[in-house]
PDB file of N, CA and C in Angstrom:
ATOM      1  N   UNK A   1     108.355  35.049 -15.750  1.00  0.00           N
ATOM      2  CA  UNK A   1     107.401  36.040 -15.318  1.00  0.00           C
ATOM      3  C   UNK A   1     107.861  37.433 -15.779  1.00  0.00           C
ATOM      4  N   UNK A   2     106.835  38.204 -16.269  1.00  0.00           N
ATOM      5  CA  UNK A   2     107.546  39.064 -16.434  1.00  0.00           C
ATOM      6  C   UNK A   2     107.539  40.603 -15.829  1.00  0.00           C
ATOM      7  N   UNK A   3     108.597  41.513 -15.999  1.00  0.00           N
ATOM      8  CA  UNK A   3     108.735  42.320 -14.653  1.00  0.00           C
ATOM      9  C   UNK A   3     107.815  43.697 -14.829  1.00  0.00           C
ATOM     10  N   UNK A   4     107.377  44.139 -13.725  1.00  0.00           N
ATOM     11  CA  UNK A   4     106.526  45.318 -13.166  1.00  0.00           C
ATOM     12  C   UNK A   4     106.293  46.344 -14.422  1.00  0.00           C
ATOM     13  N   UNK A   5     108.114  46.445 -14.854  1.00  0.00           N
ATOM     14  CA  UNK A   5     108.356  47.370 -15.794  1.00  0.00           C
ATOM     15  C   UNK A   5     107.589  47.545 -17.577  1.00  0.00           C
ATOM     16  N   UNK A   6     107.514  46.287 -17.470  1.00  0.00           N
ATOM     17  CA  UNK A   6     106.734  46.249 -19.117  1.00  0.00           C
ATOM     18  C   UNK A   6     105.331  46.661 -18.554  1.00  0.00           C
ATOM     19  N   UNK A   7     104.738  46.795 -17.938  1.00  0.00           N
ATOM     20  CA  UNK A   7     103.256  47.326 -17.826  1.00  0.00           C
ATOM     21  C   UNK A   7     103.317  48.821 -17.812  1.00  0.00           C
ATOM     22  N   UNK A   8     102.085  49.408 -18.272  1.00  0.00           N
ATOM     23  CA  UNK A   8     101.830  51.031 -18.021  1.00  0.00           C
ATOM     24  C   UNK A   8     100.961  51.050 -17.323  1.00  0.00           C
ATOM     25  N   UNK A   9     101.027  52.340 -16.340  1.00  0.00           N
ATOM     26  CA  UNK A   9      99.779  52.761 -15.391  1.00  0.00           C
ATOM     27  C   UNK A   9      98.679  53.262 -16.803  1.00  0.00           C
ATOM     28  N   UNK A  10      98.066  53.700 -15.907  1.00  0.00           N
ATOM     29  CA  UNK A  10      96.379  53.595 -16.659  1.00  0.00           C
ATOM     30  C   UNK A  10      96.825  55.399 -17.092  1.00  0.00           C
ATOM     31  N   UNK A  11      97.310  56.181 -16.238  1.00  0.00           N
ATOM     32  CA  UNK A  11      97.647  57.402 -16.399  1.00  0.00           C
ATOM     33  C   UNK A  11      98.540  57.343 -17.900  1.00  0.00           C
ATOM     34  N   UNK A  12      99.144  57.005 -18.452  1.00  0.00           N
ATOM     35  CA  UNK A  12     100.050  57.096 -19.156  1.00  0.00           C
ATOM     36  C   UNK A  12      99.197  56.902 -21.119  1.00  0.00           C
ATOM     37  N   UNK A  13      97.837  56.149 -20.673  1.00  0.00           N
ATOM     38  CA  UNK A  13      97.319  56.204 -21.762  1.00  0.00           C
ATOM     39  C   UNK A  13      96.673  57.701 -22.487  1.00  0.00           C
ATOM     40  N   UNK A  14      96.581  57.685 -23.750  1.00  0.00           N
ATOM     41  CA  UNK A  14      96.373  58.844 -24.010  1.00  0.00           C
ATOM     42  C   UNK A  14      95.137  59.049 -23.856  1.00  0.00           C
ATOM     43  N   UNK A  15      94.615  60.384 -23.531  1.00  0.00           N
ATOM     44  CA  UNK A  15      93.271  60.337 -22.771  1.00  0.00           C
ATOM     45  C   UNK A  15      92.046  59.995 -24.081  1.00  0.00           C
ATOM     46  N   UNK A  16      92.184  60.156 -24.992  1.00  0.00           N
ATOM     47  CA  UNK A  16      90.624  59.413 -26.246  1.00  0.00           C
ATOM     48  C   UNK A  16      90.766  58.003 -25.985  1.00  0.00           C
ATOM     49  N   UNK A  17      92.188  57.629 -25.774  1.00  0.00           N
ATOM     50  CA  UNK A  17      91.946  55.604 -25.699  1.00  0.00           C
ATOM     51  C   UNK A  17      91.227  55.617 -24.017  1.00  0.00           C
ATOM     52  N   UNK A  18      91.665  56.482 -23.135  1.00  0.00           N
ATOM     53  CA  UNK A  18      91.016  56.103 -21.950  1.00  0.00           C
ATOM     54  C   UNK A  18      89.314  56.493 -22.002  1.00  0.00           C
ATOM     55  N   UNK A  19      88.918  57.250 -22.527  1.00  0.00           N
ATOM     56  CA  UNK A  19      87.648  57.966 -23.059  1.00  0.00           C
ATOM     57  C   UNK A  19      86.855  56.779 -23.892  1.00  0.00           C
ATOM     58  N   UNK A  20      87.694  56.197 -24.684  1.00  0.00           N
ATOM     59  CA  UNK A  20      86.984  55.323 -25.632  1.00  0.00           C
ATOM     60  C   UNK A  20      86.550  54.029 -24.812  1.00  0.00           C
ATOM     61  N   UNK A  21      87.371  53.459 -23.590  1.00  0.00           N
ATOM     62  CA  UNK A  21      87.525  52.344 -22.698  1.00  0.00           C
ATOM     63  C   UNK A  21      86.371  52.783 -22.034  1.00  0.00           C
ATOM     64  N   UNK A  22      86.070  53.785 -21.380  1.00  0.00           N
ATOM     65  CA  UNK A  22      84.754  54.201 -20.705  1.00  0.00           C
ATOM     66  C   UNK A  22      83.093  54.521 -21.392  1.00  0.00           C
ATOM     67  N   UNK A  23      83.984  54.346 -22.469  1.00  0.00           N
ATOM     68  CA  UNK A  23      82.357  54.755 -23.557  1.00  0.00           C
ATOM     69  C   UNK A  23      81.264  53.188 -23.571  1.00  0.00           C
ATOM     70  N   UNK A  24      81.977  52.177 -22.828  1.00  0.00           N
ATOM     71  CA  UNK A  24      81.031  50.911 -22.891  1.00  0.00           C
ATOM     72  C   UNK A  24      80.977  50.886 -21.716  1.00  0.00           C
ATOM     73  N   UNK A  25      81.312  51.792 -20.222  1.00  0.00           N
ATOM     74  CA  UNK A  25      80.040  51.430 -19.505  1.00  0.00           C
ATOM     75  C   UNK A  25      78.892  52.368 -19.571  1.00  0.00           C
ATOM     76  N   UNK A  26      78.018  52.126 -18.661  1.00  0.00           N
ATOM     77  CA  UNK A  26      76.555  52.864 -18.872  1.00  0.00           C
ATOM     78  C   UNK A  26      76.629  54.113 -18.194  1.00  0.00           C
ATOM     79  N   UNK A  27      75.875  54.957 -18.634  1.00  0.00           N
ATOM     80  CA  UNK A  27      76.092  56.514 -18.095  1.00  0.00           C
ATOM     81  C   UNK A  27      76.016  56.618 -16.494  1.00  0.00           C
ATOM     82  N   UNK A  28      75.650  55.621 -16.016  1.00  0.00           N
ATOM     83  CA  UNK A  28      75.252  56.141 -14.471  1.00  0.00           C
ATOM     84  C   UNK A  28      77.148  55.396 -13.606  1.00  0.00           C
ATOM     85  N   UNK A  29      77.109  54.897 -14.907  1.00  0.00           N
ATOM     86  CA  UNK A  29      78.579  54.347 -13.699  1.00  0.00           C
ATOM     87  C   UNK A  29      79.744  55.146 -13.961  1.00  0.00           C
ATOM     88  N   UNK A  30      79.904  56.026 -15.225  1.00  0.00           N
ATOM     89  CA  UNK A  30      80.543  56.804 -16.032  1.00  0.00           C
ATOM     90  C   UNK A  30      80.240  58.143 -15.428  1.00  0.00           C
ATOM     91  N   UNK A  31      78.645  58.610 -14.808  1.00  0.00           N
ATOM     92  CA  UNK A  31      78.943  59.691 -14.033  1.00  0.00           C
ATOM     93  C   UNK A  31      79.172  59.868 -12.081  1.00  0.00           C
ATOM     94  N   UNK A  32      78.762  58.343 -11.957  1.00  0.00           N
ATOM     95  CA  UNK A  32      78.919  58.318 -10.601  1.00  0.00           C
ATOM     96  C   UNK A  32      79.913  57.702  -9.823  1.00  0.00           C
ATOM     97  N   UNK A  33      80.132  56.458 -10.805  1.00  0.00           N
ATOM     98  CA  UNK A  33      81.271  55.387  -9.893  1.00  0.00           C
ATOM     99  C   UNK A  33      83.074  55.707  -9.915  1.00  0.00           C
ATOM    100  N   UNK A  34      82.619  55.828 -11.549  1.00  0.00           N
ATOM    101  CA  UNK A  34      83.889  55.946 -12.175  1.00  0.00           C
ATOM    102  C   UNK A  34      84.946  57.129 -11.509  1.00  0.00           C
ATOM    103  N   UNK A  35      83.986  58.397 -11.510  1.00  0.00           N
ATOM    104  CA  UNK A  35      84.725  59.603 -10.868  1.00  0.00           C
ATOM    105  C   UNK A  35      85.375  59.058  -9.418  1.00  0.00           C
ATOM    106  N   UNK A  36      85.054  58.256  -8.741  1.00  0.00           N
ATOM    107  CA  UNK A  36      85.425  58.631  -7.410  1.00  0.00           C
ATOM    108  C   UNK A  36      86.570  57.672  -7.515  1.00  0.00           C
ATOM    109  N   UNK A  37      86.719  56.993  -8.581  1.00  0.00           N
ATOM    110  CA  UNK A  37      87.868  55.837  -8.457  1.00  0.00           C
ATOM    111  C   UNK A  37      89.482  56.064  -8.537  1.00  0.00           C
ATOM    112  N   UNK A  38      89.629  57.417  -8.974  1.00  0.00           N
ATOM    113  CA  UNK A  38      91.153  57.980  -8.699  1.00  0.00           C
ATOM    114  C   UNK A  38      90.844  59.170  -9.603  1.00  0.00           C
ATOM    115  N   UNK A  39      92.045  60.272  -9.486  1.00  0.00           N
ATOM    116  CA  UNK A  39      92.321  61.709  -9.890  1.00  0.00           C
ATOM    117  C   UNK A  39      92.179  61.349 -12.020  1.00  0.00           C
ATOM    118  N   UNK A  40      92.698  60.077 -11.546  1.00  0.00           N
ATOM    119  CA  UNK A  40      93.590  59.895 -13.573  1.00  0.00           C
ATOM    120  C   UNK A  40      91.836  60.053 -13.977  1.00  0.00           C
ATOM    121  N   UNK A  41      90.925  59.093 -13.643  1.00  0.00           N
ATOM    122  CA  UNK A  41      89.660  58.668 -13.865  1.00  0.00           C
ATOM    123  C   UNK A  41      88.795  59.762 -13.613  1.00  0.00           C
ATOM    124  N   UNK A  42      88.988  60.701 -13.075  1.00  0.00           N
ATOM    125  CA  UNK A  42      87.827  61.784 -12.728  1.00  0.00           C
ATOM    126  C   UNK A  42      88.473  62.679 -13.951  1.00  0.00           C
ATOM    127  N   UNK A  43      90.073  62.723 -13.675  1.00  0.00           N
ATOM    128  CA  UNK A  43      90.447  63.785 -14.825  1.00  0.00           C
ATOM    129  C   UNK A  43      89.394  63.362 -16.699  1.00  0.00           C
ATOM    130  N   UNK A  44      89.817  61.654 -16.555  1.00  0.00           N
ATOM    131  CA  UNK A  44      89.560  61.829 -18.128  1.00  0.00           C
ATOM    132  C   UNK A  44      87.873  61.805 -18.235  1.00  0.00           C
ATOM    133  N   UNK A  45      86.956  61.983 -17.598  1.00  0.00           N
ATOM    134  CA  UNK A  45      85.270  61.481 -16.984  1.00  0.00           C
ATOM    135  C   UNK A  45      84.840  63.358 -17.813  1.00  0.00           C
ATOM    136  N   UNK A  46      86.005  64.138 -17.015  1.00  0.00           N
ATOM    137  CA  UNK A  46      85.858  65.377 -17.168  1.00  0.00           C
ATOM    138  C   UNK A  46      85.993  65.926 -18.981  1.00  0.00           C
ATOM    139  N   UNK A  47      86.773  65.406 -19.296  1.00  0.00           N
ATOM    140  CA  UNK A  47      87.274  65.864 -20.501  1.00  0.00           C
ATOM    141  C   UNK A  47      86.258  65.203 -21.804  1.00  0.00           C
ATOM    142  N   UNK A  48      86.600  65.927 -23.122  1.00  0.00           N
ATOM    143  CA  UNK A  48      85.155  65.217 -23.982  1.00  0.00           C
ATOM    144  C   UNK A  48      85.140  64.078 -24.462  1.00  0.00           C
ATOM    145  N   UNK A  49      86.613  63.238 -24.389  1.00  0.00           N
ATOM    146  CA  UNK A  49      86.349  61.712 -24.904  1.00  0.00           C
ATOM    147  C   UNK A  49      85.778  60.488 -24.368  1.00  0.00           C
ATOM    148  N   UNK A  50      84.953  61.306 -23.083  1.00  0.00           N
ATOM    149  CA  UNK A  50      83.997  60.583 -22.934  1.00  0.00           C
ATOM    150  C   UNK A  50      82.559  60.476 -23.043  1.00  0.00           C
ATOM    151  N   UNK A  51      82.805  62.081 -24.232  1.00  0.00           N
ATOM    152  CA  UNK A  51      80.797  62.160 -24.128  1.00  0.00           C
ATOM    153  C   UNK A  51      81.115  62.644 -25.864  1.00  0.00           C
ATOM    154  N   UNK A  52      81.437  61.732 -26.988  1.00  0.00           N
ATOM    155  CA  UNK A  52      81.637  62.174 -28.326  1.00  0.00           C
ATOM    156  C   UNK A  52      80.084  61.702 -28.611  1.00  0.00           C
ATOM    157  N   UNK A  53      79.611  60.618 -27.577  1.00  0.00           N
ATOM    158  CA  UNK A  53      78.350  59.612 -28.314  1.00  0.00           C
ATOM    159  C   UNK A  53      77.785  59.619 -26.690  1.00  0.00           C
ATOM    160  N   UNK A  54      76.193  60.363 -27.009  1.00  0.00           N
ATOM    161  CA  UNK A  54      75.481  60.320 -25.835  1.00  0.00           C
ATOM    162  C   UNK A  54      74.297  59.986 -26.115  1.00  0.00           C
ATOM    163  N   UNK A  55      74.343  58.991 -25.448  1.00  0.00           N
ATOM    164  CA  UNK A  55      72.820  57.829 -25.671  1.00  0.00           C
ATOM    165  C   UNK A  55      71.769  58.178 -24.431  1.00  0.00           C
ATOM    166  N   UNK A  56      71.064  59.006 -23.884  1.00  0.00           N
ATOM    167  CA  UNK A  56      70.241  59.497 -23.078  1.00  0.00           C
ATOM    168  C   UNK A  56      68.941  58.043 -23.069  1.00  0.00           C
ATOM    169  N   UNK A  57      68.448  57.678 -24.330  1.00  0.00           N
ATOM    170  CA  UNK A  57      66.912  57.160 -24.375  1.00  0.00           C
ATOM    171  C   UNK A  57      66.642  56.670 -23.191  1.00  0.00           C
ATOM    172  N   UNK A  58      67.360  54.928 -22.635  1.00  0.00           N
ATOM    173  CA  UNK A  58      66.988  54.680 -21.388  1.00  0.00           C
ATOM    174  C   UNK A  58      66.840  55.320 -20.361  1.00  0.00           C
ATOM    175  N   UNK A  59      67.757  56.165 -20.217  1.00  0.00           N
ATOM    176  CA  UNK A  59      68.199  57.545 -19.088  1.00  0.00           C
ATOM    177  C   UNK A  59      66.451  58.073 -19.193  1.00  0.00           C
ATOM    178  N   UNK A  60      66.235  58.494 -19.920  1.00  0.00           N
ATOM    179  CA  UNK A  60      64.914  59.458 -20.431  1.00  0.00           C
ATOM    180  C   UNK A  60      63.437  58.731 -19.427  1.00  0.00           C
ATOM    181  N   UNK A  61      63.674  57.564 -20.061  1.00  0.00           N
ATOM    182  CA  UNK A  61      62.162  56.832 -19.380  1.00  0.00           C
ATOM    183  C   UNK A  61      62.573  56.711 -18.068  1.00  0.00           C
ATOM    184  N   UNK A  62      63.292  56.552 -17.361  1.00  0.00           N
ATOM    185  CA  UNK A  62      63.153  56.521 -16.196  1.00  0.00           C
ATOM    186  C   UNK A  62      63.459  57.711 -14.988  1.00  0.00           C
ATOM    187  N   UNK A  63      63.299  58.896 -15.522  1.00  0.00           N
ATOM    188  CA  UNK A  63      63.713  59.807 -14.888  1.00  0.00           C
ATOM    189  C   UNK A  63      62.454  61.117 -15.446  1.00  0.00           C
ATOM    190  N   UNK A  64      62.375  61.919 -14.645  1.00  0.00           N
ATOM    191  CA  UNK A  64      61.357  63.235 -14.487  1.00  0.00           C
ATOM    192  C   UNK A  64      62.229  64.314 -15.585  1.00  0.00           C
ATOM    193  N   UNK A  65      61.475  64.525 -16.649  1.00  0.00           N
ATOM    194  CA  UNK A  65      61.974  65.558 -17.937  1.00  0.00           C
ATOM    195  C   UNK A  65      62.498  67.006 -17.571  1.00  0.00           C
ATOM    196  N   UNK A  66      62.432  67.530 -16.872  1.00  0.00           N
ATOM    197  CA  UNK A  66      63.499  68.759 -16.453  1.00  0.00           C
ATOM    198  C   UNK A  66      64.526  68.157 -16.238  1.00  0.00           C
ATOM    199  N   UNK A  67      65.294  67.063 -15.426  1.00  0.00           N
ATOM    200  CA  UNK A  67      66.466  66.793 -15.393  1.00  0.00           C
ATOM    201  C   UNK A  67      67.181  65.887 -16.518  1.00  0.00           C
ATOM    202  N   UNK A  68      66.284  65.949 -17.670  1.00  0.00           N
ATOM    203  CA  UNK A  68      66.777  65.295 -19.174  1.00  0.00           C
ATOM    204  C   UNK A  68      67.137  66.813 -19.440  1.00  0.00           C
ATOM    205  N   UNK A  69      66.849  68.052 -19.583  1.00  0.00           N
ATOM    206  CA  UNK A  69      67.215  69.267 -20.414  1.00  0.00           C
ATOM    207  C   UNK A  69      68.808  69.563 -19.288  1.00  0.00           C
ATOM    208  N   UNK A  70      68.725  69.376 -18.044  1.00  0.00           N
ATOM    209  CA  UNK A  70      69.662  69.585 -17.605  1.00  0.00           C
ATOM    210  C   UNK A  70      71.013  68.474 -17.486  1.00  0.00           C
ATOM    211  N   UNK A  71      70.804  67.559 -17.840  1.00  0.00           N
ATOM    212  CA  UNK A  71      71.730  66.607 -18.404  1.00  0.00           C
ATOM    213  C   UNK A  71      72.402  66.745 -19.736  1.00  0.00           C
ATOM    214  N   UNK A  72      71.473  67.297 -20.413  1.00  0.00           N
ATOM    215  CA  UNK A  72      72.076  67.536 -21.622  1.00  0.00           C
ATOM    216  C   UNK A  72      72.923  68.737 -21.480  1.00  0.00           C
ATOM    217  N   UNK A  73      72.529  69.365 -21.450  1.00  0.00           N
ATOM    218  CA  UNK A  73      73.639  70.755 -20.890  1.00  0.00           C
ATOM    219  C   UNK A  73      74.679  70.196 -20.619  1.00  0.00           C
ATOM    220  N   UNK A  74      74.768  69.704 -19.345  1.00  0.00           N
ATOM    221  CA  UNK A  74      75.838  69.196 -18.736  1.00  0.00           C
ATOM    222  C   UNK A  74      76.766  68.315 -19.807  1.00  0.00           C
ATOM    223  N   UNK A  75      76.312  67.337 -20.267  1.00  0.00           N
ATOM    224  CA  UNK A  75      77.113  66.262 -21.204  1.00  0.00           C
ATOM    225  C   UNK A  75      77.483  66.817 -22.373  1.00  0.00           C
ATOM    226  N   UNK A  76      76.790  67.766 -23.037  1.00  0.00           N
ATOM    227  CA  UNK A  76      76.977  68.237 -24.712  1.00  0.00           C
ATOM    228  C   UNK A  76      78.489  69.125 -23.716  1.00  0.00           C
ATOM    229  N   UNK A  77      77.840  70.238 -22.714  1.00  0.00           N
ATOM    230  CA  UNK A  77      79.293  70.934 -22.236  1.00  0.00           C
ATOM    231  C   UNK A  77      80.505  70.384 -22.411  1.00  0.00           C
ATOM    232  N   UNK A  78      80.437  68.853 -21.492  1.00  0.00           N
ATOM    233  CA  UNK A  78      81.627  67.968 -21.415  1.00  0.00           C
ATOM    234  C   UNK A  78      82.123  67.915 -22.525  1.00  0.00           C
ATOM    235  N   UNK A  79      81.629  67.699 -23.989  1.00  0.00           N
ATOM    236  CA  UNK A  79      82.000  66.723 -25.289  1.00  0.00           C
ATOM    237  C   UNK A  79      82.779  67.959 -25.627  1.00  0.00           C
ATOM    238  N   UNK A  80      82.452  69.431 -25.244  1.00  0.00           N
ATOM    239  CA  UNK A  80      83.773  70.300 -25.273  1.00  0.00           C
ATOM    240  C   UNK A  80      83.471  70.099 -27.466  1.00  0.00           C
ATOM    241  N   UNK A  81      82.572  70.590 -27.909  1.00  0.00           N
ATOM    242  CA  UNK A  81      82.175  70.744 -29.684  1.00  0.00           C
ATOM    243  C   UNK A  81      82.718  69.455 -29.917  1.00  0.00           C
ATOM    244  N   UNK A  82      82.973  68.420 -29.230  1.00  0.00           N
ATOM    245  CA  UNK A  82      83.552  66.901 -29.969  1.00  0.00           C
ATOM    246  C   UNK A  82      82.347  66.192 -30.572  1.00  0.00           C
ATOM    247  N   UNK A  83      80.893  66.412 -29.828  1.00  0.00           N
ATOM    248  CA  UNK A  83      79.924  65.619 -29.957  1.00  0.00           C
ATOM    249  C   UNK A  83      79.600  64.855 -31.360  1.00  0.00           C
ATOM    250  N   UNK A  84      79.341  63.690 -31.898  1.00  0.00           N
ATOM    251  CA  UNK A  84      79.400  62.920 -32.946  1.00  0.00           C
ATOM    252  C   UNK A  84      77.639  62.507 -33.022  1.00  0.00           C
ATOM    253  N   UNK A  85      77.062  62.172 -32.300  1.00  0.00           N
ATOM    254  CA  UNK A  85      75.947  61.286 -31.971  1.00  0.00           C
ATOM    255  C   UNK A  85      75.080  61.493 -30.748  1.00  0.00           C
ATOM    256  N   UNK A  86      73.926  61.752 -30.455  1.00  0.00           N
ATOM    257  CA  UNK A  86      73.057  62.382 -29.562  1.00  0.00           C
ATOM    258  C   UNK A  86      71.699  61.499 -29.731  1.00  0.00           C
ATOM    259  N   UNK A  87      71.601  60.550 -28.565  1.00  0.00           N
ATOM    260  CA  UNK A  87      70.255  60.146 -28.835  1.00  0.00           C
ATOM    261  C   UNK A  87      69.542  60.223 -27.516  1.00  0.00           C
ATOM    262  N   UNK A  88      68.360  60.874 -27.497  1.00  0.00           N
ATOM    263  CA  UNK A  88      67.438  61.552 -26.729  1.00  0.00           C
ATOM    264  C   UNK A  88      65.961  61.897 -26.864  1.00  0.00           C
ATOM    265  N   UNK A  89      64.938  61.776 -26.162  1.00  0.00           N
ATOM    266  CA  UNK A  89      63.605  61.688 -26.145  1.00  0.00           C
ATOM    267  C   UNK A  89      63.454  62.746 -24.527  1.00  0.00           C
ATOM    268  N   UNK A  90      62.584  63.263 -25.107  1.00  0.00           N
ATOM    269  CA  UNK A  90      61.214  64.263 -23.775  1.00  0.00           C
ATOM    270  C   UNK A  90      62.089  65.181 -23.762  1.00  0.00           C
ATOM    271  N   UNK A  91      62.469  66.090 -24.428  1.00  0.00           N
ATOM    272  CA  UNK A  91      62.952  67.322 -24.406  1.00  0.00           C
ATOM    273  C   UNK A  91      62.171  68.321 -23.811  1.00  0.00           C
ATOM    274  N   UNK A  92      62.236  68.860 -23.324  1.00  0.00           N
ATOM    275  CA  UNK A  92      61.266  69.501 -22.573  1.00  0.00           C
ATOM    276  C   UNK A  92      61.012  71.461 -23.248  1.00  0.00           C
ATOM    277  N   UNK A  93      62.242  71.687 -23.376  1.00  0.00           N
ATOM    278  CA  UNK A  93      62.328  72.887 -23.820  1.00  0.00           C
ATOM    279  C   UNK A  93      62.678  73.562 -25.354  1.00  0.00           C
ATOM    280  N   UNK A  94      62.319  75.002 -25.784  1.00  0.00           N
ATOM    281  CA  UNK A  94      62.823  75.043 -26.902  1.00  0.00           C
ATOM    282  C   UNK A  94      64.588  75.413 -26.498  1.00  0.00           C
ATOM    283  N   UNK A  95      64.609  76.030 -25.654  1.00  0.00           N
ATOM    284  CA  UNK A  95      65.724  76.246 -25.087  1.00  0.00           C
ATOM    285  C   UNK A  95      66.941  75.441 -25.218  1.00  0.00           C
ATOM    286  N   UNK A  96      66.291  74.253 -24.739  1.00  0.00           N
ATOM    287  CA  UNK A  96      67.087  73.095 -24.573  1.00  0.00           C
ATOM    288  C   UNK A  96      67.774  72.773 -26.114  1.00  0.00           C
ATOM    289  N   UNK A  97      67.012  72.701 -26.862  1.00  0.00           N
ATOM    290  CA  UNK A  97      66.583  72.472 -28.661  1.00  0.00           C
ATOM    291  C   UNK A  97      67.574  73.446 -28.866  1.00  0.00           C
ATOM    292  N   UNK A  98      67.582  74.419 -28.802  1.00  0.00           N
ATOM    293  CA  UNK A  98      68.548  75.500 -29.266  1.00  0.00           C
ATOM    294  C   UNK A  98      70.102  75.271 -28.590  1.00  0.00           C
ATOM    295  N   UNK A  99      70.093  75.088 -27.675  1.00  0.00           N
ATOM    296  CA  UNK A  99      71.340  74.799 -26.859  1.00  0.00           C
ATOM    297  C   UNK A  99      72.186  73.501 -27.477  1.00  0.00           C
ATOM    298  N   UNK A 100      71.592  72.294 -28.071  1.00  0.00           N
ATOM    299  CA  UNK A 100      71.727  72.063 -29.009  1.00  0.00           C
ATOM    300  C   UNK A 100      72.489  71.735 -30.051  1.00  0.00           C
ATOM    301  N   UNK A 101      71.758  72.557 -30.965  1.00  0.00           N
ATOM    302  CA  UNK A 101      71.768  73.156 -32.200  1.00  0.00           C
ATOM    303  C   UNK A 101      73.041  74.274 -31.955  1.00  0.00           C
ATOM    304  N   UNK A 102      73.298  74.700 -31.472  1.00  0.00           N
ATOM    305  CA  UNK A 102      74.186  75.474 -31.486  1.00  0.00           C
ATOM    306  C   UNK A 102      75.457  74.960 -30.779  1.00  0.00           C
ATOM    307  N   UNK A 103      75.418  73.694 -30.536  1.00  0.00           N
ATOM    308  CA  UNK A 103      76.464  73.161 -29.634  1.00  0.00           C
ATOM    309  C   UNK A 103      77.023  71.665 -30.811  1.00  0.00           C
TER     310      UNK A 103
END
């Protein structure tokens, strides 16, 4: 069997491999579940290797279009200029469009 010592806590990974491990669940468990599950997990939720690739579409149809322009805010913020990939429908604003584009 082998001892305690050959394993690493989850803390010890570098935070893009922990970012990359969270990028396959779905956004609602990534912004709701995940955070409350310890400090290591809220820390890396916070940081941008978990929003390089933000897939909104499903998000979109089932939710009221002002809180799609304000999601995006929020998530492009997170990716902290990392962002790679953005997929999104019902934009509501030019605002939003510009925010963006410039992000």
């Amino acid at each position: 069997m082998e001892e305690a010592a050959d394993f690493r806590d989850w803390k010890d990974l570098l935070p893009n491999l922990q970012g990359a491990i969270f990028t396959y669940l779905s956004l609602e468990e990534r912004l709701s579940i995940v955070p409350s599950v310890c400090k290591s997990w809220a820390s890396t939720l916070a940081g941008p290797y978990c929003w390089q690739e933000i897939d909104l579409e499903e998000w979109c149809n089932q939710t009221e279009p002002d809180k799609i322009d304000r999601m995006l805010v929020l998530l492009i913020t997170r990716s902290s200029g990392s962002l790679r990939k953005l997929t999104v429908s019902c934009v509501q604003s030019e605002k939003t469009f510009t925010f963006i584009a410039e992000k």
